[in-house]
N, C-alpha and C. Protein backbone atom coordinates (compact mmCIF):
# COMPACT_ATOMS: atom_id res chain seq x y z
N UNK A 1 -290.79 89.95 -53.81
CA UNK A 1 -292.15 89.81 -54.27
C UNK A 1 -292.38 88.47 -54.97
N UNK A 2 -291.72 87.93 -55.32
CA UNK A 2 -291.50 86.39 -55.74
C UNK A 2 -292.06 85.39 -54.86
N UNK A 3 -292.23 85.85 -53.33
CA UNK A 3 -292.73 85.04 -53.05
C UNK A 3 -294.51 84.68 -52.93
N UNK A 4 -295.07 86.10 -53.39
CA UNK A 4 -296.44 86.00 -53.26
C UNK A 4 -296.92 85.16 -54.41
N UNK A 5 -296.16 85.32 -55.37
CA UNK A 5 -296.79 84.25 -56.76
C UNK A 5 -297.04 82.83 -56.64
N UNK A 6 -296.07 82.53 -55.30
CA UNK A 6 -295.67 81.22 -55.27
C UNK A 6 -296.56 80.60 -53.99
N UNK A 7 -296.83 81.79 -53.20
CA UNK A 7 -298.08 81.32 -52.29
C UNK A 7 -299.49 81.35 -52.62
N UNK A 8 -299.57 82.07 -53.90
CA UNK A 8 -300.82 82.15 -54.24
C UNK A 8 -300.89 80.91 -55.06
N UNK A 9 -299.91 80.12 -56.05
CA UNK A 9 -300.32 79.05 -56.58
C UNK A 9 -300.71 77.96 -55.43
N UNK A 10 -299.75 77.72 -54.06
CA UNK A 10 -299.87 76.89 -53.46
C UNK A 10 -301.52 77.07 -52.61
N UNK A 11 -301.97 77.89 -52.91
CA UNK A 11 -303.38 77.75 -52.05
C UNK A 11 -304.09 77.83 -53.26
N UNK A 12 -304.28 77.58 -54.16
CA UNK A 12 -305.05 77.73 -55.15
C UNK A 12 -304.71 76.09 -55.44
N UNK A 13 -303.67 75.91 -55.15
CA UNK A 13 -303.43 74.61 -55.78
C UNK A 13 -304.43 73.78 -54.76
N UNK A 14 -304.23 74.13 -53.30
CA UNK A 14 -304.96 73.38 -52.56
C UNK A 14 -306.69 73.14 -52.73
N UNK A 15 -307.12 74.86 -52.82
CA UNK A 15 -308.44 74.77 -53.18
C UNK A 15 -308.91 73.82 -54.57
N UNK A 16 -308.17 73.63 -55.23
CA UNK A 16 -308.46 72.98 -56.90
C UNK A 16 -308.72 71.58 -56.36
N UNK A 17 -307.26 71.17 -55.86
CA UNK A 17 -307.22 69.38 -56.01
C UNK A 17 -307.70 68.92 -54.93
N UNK A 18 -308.31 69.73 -53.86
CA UNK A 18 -308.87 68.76 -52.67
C UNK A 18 -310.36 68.29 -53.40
N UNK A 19 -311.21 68.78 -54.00
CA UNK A 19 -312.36 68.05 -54.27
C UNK A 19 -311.98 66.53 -55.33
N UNK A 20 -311.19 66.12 -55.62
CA UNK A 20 -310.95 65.29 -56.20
C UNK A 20 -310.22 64.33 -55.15
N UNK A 21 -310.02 64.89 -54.15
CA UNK A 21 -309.52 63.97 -53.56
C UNK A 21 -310.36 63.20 -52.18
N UNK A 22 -311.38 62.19 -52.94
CA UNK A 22 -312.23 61.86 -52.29
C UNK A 22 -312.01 60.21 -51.02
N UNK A 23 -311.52 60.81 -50.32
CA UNK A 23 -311.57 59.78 -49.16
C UNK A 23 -312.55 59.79 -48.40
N UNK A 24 -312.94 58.59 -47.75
CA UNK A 24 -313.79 58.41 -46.61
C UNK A 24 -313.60 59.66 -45.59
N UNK A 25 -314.46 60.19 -45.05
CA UNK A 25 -314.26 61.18 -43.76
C UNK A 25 -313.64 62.68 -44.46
N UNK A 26 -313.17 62.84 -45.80
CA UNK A 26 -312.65 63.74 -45.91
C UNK A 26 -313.34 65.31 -46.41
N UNK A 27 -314.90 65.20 -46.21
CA UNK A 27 -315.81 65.89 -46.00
C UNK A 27 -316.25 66.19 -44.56
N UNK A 28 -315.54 65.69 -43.66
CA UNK A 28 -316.36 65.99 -42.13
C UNK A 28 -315.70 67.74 -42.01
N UNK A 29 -316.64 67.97 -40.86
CA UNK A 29 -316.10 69.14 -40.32
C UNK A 29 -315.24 69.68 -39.60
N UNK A 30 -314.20 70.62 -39.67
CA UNK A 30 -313.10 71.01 -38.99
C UNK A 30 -313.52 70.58 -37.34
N UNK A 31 -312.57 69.96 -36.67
CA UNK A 31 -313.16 70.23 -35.00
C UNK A 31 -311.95 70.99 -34.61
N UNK A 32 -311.85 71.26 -33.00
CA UNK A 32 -311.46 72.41 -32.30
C UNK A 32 -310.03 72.16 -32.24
N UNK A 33 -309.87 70.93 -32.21
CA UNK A 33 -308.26 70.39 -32.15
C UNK A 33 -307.13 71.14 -32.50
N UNK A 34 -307.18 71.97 -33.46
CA UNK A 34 -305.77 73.02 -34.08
C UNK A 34 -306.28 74.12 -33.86
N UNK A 35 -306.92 74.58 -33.07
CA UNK A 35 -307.38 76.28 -32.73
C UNK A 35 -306.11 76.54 -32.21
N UNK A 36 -305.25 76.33 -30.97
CA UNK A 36 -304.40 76.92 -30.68
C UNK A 36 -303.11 76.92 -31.47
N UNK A 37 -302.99 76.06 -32.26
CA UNK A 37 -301.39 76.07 -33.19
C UNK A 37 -301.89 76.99 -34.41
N UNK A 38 -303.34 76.81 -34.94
CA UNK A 38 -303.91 78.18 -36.07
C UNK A 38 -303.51 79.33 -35.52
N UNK A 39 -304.11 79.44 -34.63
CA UNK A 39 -304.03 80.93 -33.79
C UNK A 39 -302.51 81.40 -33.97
N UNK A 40 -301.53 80.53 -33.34
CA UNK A 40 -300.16 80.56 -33.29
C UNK A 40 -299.59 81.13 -34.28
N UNK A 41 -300.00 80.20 -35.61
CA UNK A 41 -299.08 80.26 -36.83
C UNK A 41 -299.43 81.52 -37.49
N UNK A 42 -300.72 82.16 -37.16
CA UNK A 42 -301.09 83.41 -37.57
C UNK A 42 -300.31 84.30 -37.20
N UNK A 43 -300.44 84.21 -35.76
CA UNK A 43 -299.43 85.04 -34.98
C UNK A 43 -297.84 85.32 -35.26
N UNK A 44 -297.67 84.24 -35.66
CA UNK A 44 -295.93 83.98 -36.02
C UNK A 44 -295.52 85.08 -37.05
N UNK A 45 -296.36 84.62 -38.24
CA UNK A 45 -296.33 85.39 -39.44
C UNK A 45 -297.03 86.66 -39.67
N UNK A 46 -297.73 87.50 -38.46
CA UNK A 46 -297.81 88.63 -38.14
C UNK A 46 -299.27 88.89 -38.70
N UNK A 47 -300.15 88.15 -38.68
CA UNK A 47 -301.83 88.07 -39.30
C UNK A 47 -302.06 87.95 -37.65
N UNK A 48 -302.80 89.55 -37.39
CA UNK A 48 -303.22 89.78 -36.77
C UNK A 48 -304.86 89.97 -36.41
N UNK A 49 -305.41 89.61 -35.39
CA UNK A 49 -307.05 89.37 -35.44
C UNK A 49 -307.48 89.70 -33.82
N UNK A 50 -308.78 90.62 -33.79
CA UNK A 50 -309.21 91.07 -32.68
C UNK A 50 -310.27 90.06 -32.38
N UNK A 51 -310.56 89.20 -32.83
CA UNK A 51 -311.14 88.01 -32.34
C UNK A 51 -311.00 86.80 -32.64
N UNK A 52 -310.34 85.85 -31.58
CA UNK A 52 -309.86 84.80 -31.88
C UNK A 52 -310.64 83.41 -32.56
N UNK A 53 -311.98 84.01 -31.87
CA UNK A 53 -313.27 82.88 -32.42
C UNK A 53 -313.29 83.28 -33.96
N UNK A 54 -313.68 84.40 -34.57
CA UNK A 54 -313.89 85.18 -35.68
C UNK A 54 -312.89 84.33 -36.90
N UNK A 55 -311.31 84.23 -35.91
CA UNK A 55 -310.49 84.02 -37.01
C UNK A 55 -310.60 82.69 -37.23
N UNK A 56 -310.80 81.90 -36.13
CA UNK A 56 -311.06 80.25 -36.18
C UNK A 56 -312.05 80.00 -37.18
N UNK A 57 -313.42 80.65 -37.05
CA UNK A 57 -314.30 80.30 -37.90
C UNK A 57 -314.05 80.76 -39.12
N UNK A 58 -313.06 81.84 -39.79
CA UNK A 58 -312.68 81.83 -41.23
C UNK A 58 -312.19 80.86 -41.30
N UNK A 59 -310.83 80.47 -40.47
CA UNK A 59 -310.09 79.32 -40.87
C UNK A 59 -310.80 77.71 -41.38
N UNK A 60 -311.50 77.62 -40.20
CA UNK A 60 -312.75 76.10 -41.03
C UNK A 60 -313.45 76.58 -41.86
N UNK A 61 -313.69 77.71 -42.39
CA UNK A 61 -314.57 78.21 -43.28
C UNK A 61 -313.91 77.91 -44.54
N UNK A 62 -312.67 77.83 -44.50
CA UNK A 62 -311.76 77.94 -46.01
C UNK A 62 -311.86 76.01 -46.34
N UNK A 63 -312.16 75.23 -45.33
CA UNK A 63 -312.40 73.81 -45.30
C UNK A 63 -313.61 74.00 -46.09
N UNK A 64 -314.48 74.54 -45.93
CA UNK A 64 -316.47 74.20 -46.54
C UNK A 64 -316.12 74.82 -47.83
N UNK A 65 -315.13 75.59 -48.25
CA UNK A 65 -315.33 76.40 -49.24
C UNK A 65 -314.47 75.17 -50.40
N UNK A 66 -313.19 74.53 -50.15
CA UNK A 66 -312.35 73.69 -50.37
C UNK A 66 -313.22 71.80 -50.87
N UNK A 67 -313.96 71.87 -49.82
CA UNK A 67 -315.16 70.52 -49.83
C UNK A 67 -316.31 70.93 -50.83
N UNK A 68 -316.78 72.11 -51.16
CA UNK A 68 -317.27 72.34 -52.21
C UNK A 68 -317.38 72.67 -53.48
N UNK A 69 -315.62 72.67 -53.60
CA UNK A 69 -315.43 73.03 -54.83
C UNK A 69 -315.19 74.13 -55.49
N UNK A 70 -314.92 74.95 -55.00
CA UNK A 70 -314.73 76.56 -54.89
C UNK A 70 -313.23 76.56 -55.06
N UNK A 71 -313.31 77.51 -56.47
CA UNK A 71 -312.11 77.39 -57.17
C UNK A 71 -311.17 78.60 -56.09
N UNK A 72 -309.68 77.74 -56.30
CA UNK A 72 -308.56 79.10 -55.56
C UNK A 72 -308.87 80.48 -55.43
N UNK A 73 -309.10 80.94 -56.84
CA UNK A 73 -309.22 82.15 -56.67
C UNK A 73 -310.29 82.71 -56.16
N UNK A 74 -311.40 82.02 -56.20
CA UNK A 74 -312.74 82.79 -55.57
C UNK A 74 -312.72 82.48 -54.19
N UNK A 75 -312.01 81.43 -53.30
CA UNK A 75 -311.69 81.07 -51.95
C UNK A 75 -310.77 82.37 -51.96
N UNK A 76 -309.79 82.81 -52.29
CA UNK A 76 -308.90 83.98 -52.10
C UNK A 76 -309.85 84.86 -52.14
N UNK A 77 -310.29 85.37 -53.31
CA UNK A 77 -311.14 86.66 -53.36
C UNK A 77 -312.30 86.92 -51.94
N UNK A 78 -312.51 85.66 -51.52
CA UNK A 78 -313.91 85.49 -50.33
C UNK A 78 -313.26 85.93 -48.75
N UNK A 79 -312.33 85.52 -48.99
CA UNK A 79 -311.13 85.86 -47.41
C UNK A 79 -311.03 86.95 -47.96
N UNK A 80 -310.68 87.53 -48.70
CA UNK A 80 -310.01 89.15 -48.85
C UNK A 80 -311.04 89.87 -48.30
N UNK A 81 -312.22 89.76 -49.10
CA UNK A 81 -313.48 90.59 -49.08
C UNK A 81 -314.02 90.59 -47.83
N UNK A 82 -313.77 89.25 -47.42
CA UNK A 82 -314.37 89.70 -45.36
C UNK A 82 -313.27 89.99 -44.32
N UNK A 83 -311.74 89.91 -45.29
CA UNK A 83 -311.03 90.97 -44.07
C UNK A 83 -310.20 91.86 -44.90
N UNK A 84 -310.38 92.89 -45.50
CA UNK A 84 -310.06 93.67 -46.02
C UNK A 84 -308.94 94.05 -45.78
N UNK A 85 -308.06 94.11 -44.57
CA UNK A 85 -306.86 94.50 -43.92
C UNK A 85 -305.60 93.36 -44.46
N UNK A 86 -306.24 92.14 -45.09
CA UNK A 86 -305.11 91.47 -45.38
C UNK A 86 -304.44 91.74 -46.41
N UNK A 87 -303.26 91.22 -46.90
CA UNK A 87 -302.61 91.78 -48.04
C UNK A 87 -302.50 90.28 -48.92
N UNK A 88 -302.62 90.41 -50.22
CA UNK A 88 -303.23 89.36 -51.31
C UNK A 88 -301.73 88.37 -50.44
N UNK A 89 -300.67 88.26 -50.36
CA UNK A 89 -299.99 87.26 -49.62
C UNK A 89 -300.51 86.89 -48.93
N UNK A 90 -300.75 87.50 -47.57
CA UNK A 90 -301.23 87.51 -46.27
C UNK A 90 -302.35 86.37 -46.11
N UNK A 91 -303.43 86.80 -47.16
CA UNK A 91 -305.45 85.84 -47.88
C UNK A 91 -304.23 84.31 -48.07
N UNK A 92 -303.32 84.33 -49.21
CA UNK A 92 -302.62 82.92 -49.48
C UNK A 92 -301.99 81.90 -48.21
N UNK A 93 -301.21 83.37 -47.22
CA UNK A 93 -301.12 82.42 -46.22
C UNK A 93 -302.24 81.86 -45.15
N UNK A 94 -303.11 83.22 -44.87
CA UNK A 94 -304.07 82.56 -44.16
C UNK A 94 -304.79 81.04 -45.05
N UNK A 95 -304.73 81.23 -46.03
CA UNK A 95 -305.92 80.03 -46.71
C UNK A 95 -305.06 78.71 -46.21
N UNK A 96 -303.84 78.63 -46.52
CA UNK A 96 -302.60 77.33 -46.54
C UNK A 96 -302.93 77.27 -45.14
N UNK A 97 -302.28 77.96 -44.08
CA UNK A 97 -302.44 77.86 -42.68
C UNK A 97 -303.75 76.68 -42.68
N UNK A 98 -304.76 77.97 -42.94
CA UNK A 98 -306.16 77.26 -42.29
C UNK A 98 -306.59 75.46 -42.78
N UNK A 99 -306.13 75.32 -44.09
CA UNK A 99 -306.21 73.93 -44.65
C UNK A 99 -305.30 73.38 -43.98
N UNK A 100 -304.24 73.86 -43.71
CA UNK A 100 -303.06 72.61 -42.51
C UNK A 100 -303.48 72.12 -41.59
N UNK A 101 -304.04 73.28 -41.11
CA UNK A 101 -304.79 72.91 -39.02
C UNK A 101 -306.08 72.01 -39.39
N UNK A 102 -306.73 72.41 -40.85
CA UNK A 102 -308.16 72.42 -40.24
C UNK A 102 -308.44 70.88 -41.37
N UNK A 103 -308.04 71.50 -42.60
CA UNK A 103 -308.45 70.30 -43.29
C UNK A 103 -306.86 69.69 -44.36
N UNK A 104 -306.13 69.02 -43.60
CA UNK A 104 -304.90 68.41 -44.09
C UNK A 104 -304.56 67.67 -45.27
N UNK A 105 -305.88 67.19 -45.44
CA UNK A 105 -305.71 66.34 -46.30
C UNK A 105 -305.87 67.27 -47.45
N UNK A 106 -306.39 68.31 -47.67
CA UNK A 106 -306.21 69.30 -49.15
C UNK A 106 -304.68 69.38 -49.23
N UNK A 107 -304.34 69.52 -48.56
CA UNK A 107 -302.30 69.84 -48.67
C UNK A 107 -302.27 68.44 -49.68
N UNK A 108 -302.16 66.84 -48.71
CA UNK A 108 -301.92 65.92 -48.70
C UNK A 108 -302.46 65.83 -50.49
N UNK A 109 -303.58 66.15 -50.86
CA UNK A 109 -303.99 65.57 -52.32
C UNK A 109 -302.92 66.52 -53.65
N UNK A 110 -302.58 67.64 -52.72
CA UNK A 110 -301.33 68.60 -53.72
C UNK A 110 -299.95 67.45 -53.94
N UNK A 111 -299.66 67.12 -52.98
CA UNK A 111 -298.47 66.31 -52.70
C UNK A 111 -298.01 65.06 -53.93
């Protein structure tokens, strides 16, 4: 169980320090480019989804939420609440995932 503490800081960490990390372009919008390796990495780690569009559009969704300033925990609490089936790990990995594929540079400003 040690490890959920440690995924929940790391996506919280992401949601915090990406608005400070203001580069050129680093407000644009997710494009389609990592749909299939998102999809993948979901898959890998057993985050399962009956619609593949559905899950794409959470995944850039956790980008608009990240670009606006929306603290970790209420980006966690917002994924939980629209898929109820995940488990509070599960919300941490989907959030990390979705900022890797979709918006990188939130990782990159943790670093």
């Amino acid at each position: 169980m040690k490890l959920l503490p440690a995924l929940l800081v790391a996506a919280i960490g992401i949601a915090v320090a990406a608005p400070a990390y203001a580069e050129p372009g680093a407000d644009e919008p997710p494009t389609d480019e990592h749909n299939e390796e998102f999809l993948a990495d979901l898959t890998q780690i057993g985050i399962s989804f009956q619609d593949p569009n559905q899950a794409i559009n959470a995944g850039k969704a956790v980008c608009g939420f990240i670009s606006r300033g929306v603290s970790g925990l209420q980006l966690l609490n917002d994924i939980r609440d629209n898929n109820p089936g995940l488990t509070p790990a599960d919300t941490a990995r989907f959030a990390t995932i979705a900022a890797k594929h979709y918006c990188p540079r939130a990782i990159a400003a943790t670093e």
